[in-house]
PDB file of N, CA and C in Angstrom:
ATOM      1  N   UNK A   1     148.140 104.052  86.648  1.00  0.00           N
ATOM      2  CA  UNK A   1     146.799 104.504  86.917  1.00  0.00           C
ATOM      3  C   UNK A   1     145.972 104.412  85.628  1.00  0.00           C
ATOM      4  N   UNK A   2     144.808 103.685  85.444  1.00  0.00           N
ATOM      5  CA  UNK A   2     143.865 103.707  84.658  1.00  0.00           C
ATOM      6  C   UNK A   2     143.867 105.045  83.676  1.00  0.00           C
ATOM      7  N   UNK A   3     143.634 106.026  84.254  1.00  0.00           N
ATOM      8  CA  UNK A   3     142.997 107.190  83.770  1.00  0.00           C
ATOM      9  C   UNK A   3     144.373 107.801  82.604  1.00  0.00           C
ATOM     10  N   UNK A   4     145.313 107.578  82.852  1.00  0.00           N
ATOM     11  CA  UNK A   4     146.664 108.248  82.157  1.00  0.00           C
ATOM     12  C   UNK A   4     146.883 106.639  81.391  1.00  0.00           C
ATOM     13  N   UNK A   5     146.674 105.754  81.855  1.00  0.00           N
ATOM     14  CA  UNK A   5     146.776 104.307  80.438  1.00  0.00           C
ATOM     15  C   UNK A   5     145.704 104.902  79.564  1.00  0.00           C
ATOM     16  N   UNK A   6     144.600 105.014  79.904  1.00  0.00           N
ATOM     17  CA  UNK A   6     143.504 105.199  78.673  1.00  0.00           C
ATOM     18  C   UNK A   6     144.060 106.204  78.214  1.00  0.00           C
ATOM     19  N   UNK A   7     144.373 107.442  78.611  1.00  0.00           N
ATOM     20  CA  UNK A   7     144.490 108.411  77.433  1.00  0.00           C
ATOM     21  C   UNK A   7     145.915 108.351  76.542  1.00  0.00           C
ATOM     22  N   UNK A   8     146.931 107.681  77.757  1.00  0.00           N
ATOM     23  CA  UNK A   8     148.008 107.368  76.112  1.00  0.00           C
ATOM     24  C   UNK A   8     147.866 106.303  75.318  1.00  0.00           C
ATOM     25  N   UNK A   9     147.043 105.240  76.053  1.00  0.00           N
ATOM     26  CA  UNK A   9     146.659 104.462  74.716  1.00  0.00           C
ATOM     27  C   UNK A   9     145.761 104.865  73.780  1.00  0.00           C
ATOM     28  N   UNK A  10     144.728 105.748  73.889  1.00  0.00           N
ATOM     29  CA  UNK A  10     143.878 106.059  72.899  1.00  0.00           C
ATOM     30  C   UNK A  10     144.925 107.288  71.740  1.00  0.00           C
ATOM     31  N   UNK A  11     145.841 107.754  72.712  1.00  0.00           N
ATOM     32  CA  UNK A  11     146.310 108.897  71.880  1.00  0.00           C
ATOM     33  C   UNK A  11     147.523 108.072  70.825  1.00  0.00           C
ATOM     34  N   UNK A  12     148.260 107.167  71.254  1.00  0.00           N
ATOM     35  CA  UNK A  12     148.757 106.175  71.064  1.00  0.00           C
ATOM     36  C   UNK A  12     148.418 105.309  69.467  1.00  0.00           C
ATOM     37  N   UNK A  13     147.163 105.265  69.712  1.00  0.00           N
ATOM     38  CA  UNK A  13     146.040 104.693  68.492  1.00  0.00           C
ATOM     39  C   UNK A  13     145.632 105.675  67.541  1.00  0.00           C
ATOM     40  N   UNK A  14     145.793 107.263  67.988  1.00  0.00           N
ATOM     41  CA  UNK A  14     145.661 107.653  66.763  1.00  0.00           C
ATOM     42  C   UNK A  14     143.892 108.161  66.788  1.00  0.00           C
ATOM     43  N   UNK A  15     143.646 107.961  68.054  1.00  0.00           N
ATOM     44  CA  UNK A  15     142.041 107.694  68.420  1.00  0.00           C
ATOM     45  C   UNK A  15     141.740 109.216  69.409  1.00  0.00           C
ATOM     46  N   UNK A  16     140.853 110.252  68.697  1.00  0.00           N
ATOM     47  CA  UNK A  16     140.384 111.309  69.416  1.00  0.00           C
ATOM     48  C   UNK A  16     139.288 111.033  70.563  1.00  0.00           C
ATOM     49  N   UNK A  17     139.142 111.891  71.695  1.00  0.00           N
ATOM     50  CA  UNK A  17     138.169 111.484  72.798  1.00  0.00           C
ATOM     51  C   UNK A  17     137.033 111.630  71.776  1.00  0.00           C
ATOM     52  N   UNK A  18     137.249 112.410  71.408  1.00  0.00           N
ATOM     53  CA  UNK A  18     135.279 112.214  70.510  1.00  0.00           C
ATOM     54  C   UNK A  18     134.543 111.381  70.141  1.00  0.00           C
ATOM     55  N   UNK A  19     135.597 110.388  68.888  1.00  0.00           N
ATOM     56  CA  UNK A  19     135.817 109.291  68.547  1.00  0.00           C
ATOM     57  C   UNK A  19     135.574 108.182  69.426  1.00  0.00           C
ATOM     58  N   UNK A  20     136.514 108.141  70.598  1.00  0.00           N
ATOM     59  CA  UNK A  20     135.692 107.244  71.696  1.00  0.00           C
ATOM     60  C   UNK A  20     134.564 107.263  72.230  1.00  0.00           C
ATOM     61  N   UNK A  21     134.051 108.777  72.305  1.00  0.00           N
ATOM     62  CA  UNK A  21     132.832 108.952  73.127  1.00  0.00           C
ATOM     63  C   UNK A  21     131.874 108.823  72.410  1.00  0.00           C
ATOM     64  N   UNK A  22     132.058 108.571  71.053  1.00  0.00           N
ATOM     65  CA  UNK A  22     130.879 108.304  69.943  1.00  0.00           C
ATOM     66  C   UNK A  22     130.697 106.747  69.966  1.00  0.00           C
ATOM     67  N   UNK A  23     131.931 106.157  69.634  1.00  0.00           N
ATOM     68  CA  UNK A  23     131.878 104.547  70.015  1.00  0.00           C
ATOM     69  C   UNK A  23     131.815 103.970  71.014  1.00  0.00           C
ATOM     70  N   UNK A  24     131.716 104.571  71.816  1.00  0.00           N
ATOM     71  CA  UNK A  24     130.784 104.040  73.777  1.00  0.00           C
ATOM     72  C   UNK A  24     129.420 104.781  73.651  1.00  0.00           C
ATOM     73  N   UNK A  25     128.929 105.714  73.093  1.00  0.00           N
ATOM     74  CA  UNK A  25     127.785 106.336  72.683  1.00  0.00           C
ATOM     75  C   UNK A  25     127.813 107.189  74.383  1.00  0.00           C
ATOM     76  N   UNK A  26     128.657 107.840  74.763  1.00  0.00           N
ATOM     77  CA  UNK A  26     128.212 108.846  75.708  1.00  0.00           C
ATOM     78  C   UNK A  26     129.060 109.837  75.329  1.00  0.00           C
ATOM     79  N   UNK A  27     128.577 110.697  76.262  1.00  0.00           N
ATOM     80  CA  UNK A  27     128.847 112.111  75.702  1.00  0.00           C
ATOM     81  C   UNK A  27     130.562 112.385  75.956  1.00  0.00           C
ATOM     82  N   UNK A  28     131.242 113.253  74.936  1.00  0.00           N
ATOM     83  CA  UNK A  28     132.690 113.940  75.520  1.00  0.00           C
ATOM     84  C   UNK A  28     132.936 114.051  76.661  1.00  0.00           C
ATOM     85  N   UNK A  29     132.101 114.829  77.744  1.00  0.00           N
ATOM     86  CA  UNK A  29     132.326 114.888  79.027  1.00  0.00           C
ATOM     87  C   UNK A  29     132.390 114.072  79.740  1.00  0.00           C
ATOM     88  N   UNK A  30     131.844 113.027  79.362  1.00  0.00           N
ATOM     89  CA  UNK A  30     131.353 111.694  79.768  1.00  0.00           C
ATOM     90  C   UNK A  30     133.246 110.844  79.905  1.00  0.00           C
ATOM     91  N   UNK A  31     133.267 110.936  79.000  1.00  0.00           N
ATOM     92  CA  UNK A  31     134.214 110.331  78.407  1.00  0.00           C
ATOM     93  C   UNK A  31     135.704 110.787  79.186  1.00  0.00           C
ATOM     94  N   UNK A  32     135.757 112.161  78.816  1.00  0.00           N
ATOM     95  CA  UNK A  32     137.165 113.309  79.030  1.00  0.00           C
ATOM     96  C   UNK A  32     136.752 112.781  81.180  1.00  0.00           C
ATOM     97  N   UNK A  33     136.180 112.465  81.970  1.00  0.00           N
ATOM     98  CA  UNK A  33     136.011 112.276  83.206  1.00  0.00           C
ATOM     99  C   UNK A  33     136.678 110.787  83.273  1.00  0.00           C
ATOM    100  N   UNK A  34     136.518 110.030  82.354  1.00  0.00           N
ATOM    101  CA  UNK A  34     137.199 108.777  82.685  1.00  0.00           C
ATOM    102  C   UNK A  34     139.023 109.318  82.527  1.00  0.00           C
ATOM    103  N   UNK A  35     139.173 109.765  81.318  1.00  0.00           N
ATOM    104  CA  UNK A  35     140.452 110.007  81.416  1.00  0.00           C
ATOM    105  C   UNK A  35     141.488 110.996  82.398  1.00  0.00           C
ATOM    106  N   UNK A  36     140.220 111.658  83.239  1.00  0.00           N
ATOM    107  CA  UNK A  36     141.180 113.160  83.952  1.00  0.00           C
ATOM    108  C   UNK A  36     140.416 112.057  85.491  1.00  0.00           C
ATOM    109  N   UNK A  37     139.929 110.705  85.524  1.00  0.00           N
ATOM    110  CA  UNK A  37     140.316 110.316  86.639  1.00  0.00           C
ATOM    111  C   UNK A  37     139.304 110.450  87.622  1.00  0.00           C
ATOM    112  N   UNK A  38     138.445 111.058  87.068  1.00  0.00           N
ATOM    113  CA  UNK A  38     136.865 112.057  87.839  1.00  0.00           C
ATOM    114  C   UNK A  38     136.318 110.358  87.962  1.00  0.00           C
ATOM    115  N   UNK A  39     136.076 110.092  86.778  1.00  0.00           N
ATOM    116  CA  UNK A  39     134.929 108.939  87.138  1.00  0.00           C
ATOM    117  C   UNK A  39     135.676 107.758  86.516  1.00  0.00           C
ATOM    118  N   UNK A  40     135.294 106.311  87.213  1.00  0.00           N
ATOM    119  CA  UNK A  40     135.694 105.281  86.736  1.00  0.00           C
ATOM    120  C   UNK A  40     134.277 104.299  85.978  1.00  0.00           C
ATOM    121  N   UNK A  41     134.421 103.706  84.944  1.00  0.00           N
ATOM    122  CA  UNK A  41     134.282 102.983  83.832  1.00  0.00           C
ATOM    123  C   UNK A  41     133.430 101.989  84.600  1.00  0.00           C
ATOM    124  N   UNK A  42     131.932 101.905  83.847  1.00  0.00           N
ATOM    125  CA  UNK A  42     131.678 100.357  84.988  1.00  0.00           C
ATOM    126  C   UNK A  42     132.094  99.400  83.928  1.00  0.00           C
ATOM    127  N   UNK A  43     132.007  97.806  84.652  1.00  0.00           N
ATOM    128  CA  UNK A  43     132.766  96.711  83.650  1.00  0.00           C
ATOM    129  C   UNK A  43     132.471  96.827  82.461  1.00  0.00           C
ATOM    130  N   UNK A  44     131.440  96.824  82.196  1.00  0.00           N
ATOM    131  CA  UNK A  44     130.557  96.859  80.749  1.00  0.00           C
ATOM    132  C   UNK A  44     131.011  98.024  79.683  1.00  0.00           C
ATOM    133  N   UNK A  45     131.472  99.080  80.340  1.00  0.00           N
ATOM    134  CA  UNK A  45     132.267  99.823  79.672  1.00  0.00           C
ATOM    135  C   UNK A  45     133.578  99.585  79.178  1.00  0.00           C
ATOM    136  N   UNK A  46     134.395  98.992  80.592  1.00  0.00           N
ATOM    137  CA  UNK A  46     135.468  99.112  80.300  1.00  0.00           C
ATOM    138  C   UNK A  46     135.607  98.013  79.533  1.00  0.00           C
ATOM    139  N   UNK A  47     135.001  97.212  79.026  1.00  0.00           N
ATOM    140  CA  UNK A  47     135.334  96.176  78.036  1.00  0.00           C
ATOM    141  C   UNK A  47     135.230  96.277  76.510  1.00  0.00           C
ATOM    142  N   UNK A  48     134.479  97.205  76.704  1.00  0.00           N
ATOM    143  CA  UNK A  48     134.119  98.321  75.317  1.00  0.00           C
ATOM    144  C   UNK A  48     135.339  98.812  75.131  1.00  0.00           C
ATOM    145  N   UNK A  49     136.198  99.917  76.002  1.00  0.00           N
ATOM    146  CA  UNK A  49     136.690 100.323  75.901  1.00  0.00           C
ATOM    147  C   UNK A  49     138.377 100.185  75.477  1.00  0.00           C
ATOM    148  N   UNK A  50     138.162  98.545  75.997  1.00  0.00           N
ATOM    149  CA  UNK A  50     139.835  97.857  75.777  1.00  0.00           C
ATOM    150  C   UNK A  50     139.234  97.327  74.176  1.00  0.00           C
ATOM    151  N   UNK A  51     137.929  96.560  73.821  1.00  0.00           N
ATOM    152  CA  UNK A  51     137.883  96.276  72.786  1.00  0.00           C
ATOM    153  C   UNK A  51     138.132  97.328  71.608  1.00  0.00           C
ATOM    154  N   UNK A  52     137.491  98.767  71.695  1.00  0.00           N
ATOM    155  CA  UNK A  52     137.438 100.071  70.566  1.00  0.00           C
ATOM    156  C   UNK A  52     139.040  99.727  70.717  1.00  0.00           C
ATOM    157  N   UNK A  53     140.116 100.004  71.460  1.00  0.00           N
ATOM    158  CA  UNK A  53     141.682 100.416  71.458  1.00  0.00           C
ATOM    159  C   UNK A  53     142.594  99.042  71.198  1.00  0.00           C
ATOM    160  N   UNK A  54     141.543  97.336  71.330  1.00  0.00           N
ATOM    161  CA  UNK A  54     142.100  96.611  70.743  1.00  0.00           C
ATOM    162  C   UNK A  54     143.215  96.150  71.922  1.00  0.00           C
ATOM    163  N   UNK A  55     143.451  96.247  73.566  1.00  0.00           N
ATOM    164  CA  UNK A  55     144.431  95.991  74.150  1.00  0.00           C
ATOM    165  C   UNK A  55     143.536  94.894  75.406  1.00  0.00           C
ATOM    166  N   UNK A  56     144.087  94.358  75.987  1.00  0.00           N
ATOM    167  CA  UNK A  56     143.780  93.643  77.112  1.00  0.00           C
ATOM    168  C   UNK A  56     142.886  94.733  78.274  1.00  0.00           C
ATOM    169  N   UNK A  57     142.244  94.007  79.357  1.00  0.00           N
ATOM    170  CA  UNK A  57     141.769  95.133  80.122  1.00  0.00           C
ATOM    171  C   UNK A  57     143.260  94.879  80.879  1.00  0.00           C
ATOM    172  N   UNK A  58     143.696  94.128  81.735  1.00  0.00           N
ATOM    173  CA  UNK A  58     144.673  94.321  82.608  1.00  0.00           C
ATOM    174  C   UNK A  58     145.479  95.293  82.165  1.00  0.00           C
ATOM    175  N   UNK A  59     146.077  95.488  80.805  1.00  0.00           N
ATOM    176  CA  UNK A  59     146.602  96.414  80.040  1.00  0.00           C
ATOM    177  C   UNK A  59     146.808  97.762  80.534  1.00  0.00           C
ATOM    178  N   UNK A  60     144.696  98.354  80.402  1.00  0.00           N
ATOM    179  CA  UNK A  60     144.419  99.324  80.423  1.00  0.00           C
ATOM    180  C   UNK A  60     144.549  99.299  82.335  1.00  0.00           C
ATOM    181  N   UNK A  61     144.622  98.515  83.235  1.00  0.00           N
ATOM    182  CA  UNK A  61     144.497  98.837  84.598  1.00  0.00           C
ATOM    183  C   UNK A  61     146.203  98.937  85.008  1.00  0.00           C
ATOM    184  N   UNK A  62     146.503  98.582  84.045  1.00  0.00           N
ATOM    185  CA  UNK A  62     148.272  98.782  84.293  1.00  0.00           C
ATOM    186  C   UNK A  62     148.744  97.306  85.339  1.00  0.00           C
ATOM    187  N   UNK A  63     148.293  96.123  84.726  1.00  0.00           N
ATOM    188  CA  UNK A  63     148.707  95.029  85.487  1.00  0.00           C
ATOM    189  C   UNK A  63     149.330  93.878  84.636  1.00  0.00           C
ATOM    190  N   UNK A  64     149.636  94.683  84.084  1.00  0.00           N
ATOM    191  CA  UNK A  64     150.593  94.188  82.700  1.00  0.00           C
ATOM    192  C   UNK A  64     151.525  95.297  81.963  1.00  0.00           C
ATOM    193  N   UNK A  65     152.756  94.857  81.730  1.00  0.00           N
ATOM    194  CA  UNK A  65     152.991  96.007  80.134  1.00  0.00           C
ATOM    195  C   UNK A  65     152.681  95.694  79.084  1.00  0.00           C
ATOM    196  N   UNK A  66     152.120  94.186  78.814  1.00  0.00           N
ATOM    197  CA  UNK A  66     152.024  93.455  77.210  1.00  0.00           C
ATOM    198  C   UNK A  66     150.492  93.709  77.113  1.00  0.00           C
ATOM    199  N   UNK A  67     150.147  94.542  75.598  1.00  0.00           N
ATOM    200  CA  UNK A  67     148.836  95.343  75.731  1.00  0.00           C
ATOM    201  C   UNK A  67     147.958  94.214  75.096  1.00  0.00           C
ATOM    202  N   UNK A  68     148.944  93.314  74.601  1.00  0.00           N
ATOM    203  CA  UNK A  68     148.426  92.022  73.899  1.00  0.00           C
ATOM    204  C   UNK A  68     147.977  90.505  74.202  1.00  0.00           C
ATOM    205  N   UNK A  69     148.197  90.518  75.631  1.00  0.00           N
ATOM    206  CA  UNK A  69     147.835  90.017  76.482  1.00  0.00           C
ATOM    207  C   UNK A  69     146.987  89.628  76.665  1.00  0.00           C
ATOM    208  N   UNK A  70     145.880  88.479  76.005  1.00  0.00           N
ATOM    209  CA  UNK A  70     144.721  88.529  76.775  1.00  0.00           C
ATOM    210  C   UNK A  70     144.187  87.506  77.274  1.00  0.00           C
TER     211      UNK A  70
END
């Protein structure tokens, strides 16, 4: 599931939600909703979001295990 890839890969990286939510420029809450699954990422995000953590998107959708993949 998306929502539990993003947060062990960001935690993984060493990377706080804050930190992400500053480098997507929306707010914590904003952010902490993608990871607890509330809200999903539009594309434009989520490409941000594999780029800040450096992994493939399939990666982050769990359609791969190789995060290097791209």
């Amino acid at each position: 599931m998306f929502s539990e890839m993003l947060n062990q890969t960001r935690k993984t990286k060493g990377i706080t939600a804050q930190k992400m939510a500053d480098q997507l420029g929306i707010g914590l809450r904003s952010y902490r909703n993608y990871e607890s699954g509330d809200r999903q990422p539009s594309l434009e995000m989520l490409v941000k979001i594999a780029d800040i953590l450096e992994v493939s998107i399939d990666y982050l959708l769990c359609r791969t295990e190789n995060p290097n993949l791209l």
